[in-house]
PDB file of N, CA and C in Angstrom:
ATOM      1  N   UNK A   1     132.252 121.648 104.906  1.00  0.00           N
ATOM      2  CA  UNK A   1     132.405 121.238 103.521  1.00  0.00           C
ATOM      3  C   UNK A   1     132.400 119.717 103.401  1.00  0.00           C
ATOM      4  N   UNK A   2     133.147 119.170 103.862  1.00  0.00           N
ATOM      5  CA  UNK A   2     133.355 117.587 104.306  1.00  0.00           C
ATOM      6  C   UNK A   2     132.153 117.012 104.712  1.00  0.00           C
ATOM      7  N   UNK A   3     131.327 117.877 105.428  1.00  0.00           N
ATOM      8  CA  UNK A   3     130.004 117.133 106.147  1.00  0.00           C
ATOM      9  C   UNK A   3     129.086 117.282 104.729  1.00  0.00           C
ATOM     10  N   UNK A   4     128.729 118.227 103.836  1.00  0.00           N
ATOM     11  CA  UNK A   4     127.922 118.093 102.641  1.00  0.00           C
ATOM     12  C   UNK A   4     128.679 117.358 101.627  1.00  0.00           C
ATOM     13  N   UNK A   5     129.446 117.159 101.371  1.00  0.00           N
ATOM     14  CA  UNK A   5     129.718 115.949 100.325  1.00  0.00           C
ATOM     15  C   UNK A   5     129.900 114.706 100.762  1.00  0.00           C
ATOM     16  N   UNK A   6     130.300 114.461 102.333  1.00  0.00           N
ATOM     17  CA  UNK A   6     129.241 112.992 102.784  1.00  0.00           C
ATOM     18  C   UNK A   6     127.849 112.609 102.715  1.00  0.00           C
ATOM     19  N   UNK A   7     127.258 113.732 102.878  1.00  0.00           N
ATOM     20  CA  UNK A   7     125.912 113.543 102.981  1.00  0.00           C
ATOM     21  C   UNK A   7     124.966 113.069 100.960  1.00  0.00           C
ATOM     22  N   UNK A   8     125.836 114.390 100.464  1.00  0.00           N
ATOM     23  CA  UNK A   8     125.515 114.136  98.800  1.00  0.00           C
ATOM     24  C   UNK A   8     125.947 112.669  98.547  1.00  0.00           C
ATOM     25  N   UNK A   9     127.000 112.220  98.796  1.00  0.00           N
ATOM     26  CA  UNK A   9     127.722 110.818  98.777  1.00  0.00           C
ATOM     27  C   UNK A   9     127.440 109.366  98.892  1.00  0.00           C
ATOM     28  N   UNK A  10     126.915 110.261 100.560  1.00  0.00           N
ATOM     29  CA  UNK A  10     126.760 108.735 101.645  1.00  0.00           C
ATOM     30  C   UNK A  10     125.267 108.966 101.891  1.00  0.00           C
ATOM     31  N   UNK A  11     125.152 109.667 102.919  1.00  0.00           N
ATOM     32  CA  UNK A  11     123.499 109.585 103.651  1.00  0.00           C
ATOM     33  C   UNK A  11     123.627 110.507 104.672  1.00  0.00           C
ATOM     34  N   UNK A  12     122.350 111.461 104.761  1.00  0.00           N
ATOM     35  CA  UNK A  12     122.363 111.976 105.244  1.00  0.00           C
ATOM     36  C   UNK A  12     121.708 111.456 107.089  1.00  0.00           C
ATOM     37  N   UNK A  13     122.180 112.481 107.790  1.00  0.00           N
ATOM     38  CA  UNK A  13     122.160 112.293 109.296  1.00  0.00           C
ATOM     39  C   UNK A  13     120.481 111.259 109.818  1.00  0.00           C
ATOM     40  N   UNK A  14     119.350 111.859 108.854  1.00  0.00           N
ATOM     41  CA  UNK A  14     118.240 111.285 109.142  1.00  0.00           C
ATOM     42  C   UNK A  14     118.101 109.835 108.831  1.00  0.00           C
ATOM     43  N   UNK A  15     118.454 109.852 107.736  1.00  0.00           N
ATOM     44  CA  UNK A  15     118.476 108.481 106.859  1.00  0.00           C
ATOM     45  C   UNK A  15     119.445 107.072 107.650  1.00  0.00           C
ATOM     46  N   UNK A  16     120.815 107.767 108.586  1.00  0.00           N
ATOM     47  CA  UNK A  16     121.723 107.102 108.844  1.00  0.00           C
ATOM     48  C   UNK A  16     121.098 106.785 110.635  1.00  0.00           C
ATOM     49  N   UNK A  17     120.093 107.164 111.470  1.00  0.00           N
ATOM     50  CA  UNK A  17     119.428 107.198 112.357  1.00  0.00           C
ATOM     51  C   UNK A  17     118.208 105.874 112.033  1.00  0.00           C
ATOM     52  N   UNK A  18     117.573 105.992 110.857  1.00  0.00           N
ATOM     53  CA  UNK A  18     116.772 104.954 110.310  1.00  0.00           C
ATOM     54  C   UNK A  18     117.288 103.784 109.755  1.00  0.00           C
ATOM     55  N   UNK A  19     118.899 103.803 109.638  1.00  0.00           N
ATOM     56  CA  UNK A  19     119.078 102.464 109.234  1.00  0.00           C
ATOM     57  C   UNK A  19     119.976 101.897 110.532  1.00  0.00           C
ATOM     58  N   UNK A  20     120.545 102.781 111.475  1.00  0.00           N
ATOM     59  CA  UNK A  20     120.823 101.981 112.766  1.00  0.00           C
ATOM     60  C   UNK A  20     119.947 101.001 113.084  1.00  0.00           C
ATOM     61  N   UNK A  21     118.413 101.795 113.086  1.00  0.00           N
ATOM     62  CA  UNK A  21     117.324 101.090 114.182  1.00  0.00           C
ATOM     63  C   UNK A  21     116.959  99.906 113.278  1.00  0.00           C
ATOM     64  N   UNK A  22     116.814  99.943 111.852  1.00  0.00           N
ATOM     65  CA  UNK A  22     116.523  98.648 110.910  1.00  0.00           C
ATOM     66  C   UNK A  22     117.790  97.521 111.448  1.00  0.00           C
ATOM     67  N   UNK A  23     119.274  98.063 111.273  1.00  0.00           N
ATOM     68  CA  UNK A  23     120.527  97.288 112.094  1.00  0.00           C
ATOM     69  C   UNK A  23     119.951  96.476 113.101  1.00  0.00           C
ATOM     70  N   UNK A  24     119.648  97.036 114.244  1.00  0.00           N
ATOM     71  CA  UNK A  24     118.784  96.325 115.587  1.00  0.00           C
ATOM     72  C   UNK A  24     117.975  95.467 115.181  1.00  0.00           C
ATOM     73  N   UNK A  25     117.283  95.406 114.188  1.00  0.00           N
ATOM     74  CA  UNK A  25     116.175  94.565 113.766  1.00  0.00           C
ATOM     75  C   UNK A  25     116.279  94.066 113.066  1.00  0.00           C
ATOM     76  N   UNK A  26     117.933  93.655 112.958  1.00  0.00           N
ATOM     77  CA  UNK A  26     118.152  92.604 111.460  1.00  0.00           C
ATOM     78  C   UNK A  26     117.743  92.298 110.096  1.00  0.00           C
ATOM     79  N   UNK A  27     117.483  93.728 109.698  1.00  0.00           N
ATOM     80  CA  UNK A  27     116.391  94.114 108.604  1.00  0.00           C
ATOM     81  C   UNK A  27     117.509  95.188 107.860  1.00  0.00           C
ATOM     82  N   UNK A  28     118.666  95.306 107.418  1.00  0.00           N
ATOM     83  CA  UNK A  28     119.308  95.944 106.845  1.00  0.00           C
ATOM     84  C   UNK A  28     120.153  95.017 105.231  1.00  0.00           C
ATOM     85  N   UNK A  29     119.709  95.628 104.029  1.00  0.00           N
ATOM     86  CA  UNK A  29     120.884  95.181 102.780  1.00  0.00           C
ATOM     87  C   UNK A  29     122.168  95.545 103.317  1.00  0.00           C
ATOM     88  N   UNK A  30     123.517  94.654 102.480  1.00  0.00           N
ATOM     89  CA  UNK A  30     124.024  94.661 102.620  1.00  0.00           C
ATOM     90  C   UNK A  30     124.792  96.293 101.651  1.00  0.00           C
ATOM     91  N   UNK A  31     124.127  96.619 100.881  1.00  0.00           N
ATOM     92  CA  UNK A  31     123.982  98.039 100.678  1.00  0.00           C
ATOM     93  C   UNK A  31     124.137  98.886 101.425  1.00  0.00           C
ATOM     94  N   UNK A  32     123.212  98.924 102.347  1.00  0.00           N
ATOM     95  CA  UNK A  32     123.028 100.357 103.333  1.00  0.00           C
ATOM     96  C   UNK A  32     123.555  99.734 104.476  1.00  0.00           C
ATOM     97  N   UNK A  33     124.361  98.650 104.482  1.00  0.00           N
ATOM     98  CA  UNK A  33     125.114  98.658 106.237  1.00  0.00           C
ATOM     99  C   UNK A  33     126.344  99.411 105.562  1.00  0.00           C
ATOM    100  N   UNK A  34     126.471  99.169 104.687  1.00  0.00           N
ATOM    101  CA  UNK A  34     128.169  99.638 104.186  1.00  0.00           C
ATOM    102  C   UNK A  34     128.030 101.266 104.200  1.00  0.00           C
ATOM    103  N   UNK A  35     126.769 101.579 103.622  1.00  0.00           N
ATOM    104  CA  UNK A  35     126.334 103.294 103.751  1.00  0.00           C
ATOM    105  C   UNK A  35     126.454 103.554 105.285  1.00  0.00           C
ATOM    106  N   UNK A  36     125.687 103.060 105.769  1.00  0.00           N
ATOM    107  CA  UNK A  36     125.523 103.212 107.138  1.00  0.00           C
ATOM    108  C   UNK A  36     127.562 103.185 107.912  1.00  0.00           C
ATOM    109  N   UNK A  37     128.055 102.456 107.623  1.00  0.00           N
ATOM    110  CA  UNK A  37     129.513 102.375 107.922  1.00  0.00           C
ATOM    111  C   UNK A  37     130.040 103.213 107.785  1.00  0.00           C
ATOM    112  N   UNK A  38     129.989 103.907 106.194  1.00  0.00           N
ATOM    113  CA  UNK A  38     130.817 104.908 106.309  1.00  0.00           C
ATOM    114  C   UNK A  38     130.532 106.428 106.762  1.00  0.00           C
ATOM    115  N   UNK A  39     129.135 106.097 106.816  1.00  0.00           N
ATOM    116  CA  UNK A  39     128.868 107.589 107.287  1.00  0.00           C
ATOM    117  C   UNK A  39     128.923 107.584 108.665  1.00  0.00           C
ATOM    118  N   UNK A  40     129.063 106.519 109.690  1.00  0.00           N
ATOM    119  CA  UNK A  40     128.969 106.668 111.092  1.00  0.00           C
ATOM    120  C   UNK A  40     130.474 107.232 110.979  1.00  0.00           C
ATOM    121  N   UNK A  41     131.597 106.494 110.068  1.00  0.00           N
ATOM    122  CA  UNK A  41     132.937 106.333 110.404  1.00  0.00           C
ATOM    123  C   UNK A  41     133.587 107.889 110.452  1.00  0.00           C
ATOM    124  N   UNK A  42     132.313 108.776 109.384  1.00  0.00           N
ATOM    125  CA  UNK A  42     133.021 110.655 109.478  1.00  0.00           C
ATOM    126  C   UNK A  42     131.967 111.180 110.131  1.00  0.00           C
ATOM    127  N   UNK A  43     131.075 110.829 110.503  1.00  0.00           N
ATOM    128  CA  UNK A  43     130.014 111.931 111.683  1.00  0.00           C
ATOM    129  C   UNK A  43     130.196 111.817 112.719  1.00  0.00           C
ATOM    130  N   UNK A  44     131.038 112.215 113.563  1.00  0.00           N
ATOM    131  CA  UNK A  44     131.037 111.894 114.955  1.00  0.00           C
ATOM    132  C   UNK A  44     129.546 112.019 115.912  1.00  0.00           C
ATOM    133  N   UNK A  45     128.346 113.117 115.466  1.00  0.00           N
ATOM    134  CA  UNK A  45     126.985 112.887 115.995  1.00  0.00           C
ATOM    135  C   UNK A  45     126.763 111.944 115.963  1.00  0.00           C
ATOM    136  N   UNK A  46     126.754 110.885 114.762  1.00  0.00           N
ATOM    137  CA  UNK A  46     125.915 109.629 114.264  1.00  0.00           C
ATOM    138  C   UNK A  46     126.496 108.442 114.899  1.00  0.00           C
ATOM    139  N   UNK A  47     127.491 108.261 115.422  1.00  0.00           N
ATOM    140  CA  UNK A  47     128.735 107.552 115.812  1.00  0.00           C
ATOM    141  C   UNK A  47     128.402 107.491 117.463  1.00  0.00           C
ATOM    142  N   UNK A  48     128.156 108.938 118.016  1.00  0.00           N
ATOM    143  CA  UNK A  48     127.820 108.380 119.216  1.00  0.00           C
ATOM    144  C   UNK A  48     126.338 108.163 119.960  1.00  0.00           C
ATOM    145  N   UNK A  49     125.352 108.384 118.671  1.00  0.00           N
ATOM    146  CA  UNK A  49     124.283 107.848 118.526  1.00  0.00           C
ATOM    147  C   UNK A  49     124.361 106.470 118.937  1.00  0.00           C
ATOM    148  N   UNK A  50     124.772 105.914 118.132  1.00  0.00           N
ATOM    149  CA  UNK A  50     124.444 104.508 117.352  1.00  0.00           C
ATOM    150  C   UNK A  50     125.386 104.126 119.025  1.00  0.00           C
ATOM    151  N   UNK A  51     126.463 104.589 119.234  1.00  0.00           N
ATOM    152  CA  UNK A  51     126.797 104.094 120.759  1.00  0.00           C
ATOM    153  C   UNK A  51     125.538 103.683 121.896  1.00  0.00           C
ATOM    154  N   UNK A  52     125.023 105.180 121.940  1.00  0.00           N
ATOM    155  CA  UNK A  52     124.097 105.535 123.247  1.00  0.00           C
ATOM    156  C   UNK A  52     122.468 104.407 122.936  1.00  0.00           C
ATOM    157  N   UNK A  53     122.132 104.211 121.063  1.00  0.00           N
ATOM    158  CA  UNK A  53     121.378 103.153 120.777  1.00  0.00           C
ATOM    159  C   UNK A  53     121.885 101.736 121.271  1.00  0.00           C
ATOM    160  N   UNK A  54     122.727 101.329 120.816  1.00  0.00           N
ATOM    161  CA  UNK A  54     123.762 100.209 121.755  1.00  0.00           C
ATOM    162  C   UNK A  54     123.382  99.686 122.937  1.00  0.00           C
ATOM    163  N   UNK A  55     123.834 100.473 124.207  1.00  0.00           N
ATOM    164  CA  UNK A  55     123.286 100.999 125.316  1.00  0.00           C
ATOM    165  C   UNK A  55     121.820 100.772 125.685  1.00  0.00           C
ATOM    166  N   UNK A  56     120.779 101.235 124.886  1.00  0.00           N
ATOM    167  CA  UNK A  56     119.540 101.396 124.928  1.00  0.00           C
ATOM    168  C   UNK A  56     118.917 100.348 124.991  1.00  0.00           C
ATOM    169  N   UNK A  57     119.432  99.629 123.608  1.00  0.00           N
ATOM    170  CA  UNK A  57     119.123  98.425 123.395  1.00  0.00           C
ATOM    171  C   UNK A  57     119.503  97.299 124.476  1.00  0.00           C
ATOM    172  N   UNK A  58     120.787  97.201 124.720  1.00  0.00           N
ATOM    173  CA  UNK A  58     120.638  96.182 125.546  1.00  0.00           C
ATOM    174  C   UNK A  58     120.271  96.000 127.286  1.00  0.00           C
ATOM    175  N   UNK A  59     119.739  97.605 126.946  1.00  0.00           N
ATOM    176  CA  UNK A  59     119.489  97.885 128.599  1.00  0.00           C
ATOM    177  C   UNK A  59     117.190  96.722 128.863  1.00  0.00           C
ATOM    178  N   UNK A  60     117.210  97.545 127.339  1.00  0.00           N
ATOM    179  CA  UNK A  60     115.684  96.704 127.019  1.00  0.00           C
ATOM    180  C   UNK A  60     115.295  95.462 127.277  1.00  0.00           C
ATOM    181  N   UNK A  61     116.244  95.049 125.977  1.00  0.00           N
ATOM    182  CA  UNK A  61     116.605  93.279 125.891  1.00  0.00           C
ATOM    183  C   UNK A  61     116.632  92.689 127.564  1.00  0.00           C
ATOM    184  N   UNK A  62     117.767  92.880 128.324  1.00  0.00           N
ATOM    185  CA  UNK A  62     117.845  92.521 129.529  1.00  0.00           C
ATOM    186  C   UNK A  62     116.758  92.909 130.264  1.00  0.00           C
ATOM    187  N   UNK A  63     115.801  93.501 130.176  1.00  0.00           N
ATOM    188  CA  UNK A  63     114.835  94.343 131.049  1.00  0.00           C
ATOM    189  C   UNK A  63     113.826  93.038 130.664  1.00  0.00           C
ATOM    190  N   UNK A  64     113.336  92.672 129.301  1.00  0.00           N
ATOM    191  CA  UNK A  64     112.536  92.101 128.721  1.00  0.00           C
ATOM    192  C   UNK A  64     112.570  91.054 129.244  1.00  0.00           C
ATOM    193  N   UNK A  65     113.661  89.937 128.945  1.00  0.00           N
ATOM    194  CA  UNK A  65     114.270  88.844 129.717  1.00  0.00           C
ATOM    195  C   UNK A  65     114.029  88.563 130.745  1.00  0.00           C
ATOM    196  N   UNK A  66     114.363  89.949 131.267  1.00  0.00           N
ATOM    197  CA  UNK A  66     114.220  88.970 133.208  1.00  0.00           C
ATOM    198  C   UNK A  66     113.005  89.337 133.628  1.00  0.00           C
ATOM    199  N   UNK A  67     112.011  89.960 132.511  1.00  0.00           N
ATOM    200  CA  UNK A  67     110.285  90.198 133.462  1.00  0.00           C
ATOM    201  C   UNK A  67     109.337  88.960 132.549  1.00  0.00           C
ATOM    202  N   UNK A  68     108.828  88.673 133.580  1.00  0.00           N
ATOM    203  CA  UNK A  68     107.343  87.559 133.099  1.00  0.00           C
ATOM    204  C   UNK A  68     106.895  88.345 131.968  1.00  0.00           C
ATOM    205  N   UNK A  69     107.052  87.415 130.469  1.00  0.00           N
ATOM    206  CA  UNK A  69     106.079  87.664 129.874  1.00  0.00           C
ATOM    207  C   UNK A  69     104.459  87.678 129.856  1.00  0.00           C
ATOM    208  N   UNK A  70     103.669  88.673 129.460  1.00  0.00           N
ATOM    209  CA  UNK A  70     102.375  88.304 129.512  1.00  0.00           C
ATOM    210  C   UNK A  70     101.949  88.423 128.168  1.00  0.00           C
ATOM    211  N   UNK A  71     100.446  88.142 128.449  1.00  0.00           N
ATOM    212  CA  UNK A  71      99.598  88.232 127.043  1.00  0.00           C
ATOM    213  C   UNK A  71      98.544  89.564 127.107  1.00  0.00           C
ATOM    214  N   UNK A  72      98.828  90.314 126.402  1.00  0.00           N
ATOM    215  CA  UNK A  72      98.483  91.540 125.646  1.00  0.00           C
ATOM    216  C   UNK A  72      97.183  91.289 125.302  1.00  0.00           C
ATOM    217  N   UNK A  73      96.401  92.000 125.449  1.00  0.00           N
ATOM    218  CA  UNK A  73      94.756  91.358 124.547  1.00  0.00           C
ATOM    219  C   UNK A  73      94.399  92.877 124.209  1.00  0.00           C
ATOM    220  N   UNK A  74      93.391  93.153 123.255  1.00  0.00           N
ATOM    221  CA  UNK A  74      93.447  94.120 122.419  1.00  0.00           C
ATOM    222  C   UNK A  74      92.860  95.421 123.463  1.00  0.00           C
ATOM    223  N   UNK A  75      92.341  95.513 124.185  1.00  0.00           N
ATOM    224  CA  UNK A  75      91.556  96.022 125.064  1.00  0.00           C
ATOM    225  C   UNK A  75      93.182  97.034 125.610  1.00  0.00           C
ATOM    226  N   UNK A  76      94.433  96.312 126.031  1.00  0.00           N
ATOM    227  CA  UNK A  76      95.566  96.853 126.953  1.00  0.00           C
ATOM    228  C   UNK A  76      96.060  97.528 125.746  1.00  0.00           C
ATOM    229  N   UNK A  77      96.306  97.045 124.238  1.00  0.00           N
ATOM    230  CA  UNK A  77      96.497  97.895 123.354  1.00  0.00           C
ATOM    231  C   UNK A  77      96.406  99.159 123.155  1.00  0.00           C
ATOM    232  N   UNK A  78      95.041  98.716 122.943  1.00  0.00           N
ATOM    233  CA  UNK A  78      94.199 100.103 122.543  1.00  0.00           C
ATOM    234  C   UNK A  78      94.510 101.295 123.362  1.00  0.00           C
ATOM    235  N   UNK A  79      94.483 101.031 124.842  1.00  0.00           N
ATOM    236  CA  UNK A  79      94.522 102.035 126.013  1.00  0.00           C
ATOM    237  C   UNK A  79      96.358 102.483 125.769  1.00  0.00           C
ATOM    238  N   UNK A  80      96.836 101.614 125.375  1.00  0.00           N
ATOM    239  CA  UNK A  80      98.395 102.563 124.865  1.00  0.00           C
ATOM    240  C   UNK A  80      98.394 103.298 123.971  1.00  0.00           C
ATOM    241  N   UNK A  81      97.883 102.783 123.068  1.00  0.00           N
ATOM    242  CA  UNK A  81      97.493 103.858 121.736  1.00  0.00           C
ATOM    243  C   UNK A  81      96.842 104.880 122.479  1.00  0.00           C
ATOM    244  N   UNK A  82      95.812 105.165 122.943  1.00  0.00           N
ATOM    245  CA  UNK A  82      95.157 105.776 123.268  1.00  0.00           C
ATOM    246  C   UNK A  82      96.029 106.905 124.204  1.00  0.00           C
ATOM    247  N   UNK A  83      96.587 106.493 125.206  1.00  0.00           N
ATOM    248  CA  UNK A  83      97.506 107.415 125.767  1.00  0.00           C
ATOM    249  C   UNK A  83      98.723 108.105 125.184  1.00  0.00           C
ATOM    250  N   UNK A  84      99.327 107.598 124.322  1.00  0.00           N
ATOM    251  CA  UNK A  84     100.551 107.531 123.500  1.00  0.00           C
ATOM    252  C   UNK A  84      99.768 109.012 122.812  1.00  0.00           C
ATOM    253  N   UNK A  85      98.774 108.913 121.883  1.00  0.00           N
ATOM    254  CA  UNK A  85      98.014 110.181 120.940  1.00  0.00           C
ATOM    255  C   UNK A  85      97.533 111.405 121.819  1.00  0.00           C
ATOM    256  N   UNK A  86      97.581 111.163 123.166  1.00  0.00           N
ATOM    257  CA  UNK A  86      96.815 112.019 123.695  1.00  0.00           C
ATOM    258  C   UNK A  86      98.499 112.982 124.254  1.00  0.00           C
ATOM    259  N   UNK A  87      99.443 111.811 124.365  1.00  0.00           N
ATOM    260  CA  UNK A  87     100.723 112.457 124.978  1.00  0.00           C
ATOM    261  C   UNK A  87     101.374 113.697 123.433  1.00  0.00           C
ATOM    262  N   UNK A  88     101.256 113.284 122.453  1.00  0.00           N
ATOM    263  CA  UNK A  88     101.483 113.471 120.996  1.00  0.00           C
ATOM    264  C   UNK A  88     100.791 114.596 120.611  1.00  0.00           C
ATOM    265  N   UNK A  89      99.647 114.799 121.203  1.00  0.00           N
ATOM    266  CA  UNK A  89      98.655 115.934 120.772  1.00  0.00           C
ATOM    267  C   UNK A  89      97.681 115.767 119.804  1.00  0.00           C
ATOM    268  N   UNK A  90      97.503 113.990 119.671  1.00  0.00           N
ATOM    269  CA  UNK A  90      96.635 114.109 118.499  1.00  0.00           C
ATOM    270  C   UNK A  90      95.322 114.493 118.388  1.00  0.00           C
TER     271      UNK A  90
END
């Protein structure tokens, strides 16, 4: 009961997954962090999401950091795309 009148309220589970990852990317109103707040604060799923994203993230960041950047040219692109659709089923 509690979980559908957060959701009517606040935001639902999908919506609160899409504004973590905007969070990470410093791309959130000050609107939907407060949405985002209170709905992490009664979903315990969403709560230890946004933990294990946490985690994720700074496992990346540090990964990123300590490897030589290179330069990408459209050719190495493409061949990700390309594998990525084929993994996808497109």
């Amino acid at each position: 009961m509690l979980k559908k009148i957060m959701h009517i309220f606040f935001l639902p589970c999908s919506t609160a997954t899409l504004l973590m990852e905007k969070r990470n990317a410093n791309n959130i109103s000050s609107k939907e962090n407060w949405q985002l707040s209170m709905h992490v604060m009664m979903c315990k799923w969403c709560k230890a999401y946004e933990e294990k994203l946490k985690i994720l993230d700074s496992i990346l960041k540090k990964k990123w950091f300590r490897e030589e950047k290179t330069d990408l040219n459209d050719a190495d692109i493409q061949k990700f795309k390309d594998r990525m659709f084929e993994k996808l089923d497109f």
